[in-house]
C-alpha atoms as a PDB file:
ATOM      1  CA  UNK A   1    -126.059   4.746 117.464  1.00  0.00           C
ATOM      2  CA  UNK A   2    -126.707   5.203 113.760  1.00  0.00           C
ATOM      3  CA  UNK A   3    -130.035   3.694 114.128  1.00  0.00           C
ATOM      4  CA  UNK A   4    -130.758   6.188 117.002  1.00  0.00           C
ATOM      5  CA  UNK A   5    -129.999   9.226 114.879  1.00  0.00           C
ATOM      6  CA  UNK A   6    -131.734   8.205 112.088  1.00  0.00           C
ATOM      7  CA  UNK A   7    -135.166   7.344 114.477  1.00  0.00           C
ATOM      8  CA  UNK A   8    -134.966  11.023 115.664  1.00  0.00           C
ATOM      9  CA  UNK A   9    -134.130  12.192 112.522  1.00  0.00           C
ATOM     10  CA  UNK A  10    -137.255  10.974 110.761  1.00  0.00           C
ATOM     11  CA  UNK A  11    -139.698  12.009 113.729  1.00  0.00           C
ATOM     12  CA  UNK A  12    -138.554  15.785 113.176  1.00  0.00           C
ATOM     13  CA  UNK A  13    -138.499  15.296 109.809  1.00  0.00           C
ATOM     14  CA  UNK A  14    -135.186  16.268 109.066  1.00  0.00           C
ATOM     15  CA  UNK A  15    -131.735  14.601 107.629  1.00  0.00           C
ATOM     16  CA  UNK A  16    -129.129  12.740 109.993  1.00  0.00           C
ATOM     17  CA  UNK A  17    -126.675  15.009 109.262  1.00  0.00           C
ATOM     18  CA  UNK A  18    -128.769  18.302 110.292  1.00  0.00           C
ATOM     19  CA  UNK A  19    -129.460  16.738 113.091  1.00  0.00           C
ATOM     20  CA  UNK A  20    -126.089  16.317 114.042  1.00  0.00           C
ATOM     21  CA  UNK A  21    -125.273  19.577 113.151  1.00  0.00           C
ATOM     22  CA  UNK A  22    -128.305  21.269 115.303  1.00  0.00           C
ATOM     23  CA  UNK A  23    -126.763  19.243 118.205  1.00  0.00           C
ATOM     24  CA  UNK A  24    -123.188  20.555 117.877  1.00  0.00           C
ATOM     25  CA  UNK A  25    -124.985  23.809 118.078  1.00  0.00           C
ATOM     26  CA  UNK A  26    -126.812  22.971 120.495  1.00  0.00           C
ATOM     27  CA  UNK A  27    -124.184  22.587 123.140  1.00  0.00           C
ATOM     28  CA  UNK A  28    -123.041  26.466 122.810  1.00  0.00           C
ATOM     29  CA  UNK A  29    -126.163  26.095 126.025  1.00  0.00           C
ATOM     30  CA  UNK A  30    -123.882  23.608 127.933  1.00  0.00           C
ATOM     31  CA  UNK A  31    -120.444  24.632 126.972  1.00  0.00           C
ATOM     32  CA  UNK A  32    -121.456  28.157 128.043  1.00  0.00           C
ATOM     33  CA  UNK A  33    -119.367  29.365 124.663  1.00  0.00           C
ATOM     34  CA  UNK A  34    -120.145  29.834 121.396  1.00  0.00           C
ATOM     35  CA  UNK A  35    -120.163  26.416 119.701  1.00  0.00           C
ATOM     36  CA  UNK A  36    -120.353  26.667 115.664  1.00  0.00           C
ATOM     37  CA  UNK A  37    -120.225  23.761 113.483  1.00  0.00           C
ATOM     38  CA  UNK A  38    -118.465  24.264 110.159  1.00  0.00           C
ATOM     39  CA  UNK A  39    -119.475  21.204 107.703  1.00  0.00           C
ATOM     40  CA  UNK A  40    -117.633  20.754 103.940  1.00  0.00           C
ATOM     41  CA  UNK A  41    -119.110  19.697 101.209  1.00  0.00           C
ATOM     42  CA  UNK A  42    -118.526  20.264  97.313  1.00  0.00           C
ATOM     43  CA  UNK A  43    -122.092  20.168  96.116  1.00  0.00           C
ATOM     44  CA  UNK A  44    -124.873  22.764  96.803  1.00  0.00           C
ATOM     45  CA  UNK A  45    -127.871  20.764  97.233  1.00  0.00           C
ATOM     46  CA  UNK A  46    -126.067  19.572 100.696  1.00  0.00           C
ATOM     47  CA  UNK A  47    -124.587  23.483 101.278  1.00  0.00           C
ATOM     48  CA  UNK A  48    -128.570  24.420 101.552  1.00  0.00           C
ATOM     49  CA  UNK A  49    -129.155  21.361 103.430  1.00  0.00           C
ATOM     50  CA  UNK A  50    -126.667  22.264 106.451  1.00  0.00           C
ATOM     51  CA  UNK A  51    -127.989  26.065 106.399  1.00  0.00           C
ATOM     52  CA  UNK A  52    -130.875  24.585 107.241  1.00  0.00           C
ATOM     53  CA  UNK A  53    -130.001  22.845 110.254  1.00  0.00           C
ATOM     54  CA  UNK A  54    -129.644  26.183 111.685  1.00  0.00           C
ATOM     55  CA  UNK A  55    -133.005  26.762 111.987  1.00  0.00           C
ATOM     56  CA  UNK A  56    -134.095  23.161 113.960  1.00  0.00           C
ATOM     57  CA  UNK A  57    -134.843  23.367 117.533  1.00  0.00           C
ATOM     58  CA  UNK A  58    -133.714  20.367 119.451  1.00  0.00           C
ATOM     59  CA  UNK A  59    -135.969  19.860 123.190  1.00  0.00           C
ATOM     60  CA  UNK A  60    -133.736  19.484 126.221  1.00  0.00           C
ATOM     61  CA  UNK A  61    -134.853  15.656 126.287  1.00  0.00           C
ATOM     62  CA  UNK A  62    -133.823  15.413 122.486  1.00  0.00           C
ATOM     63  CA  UNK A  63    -130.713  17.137 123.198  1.00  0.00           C
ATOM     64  CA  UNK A  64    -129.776  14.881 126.322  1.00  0.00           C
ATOM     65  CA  UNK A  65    -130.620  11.916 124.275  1.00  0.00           C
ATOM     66  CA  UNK A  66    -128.198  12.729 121.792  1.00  0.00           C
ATOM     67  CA  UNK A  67    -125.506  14.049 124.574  1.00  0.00           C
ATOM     68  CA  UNK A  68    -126.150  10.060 125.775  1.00  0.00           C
ATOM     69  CA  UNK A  69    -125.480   8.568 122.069  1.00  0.00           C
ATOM     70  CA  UNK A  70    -122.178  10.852 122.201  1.00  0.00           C
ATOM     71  CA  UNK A  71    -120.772   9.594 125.092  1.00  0.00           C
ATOM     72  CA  UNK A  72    -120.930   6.353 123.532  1.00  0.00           C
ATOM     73  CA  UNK A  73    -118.533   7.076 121.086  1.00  0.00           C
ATOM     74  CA  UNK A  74    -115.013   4.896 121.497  1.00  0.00           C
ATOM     75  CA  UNK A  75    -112.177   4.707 119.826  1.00  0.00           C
ATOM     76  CA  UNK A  76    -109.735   6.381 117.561  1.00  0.00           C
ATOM     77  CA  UNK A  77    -111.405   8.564 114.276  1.00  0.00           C
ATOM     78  CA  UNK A  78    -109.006   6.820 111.889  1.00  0.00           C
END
C-alpha cells in the first residue's frame, strides 16, 4: 500500500503525507460532512508542508484509488 502512495505521490509531485492528507479531505464529498484533517508535528518545515496539502486536487479516479488502498487496511493501530 506504501508503494501505491508513494507511485501517486511522485506523479503529482507531491509528498506521501500530503497526499494522504488531501484524501482525508477529500472525503468531506462522500461523507456529505465536513471532513478536516488535523496533522501534529513539532517542526515547521513539515507545518508548511501539510498547509500545503490543502491546496492539491485529487481526480475522482485518484480519489477512488486511494478509497481502494484504504479499505485494505487490517488490523489493530497499536
Amino acid at each position: 500500500m506504501a508503494d501505491a502512495v508513494r507511485a501517486l505521490a511522485e506523479e503529482k509531485d507531491v509528498a506521501p503525507a500530503q497526499l494522504a492528507l488531501a484524501w482525508v479531505h477529500a472525503r468531506s464529498e462522500h461523507l456529505g460532512i465536513p471532513v478536516v484533517p488535523i496533522p501534529g508535528t513539532k517542526r515547521v518545515k513539515w507545518l508548511e508542508q501539510n498547509v500545503a496539502a490543502a491546496d492539491i486536487e485529487l481526480t475522482a479516479d485518484e480519489v477512488a484509488a486511494l478509497d481502494g488502498l484504504a479499505a485494505q487496511a487490517v488490523g489493530g493501530r497499536y
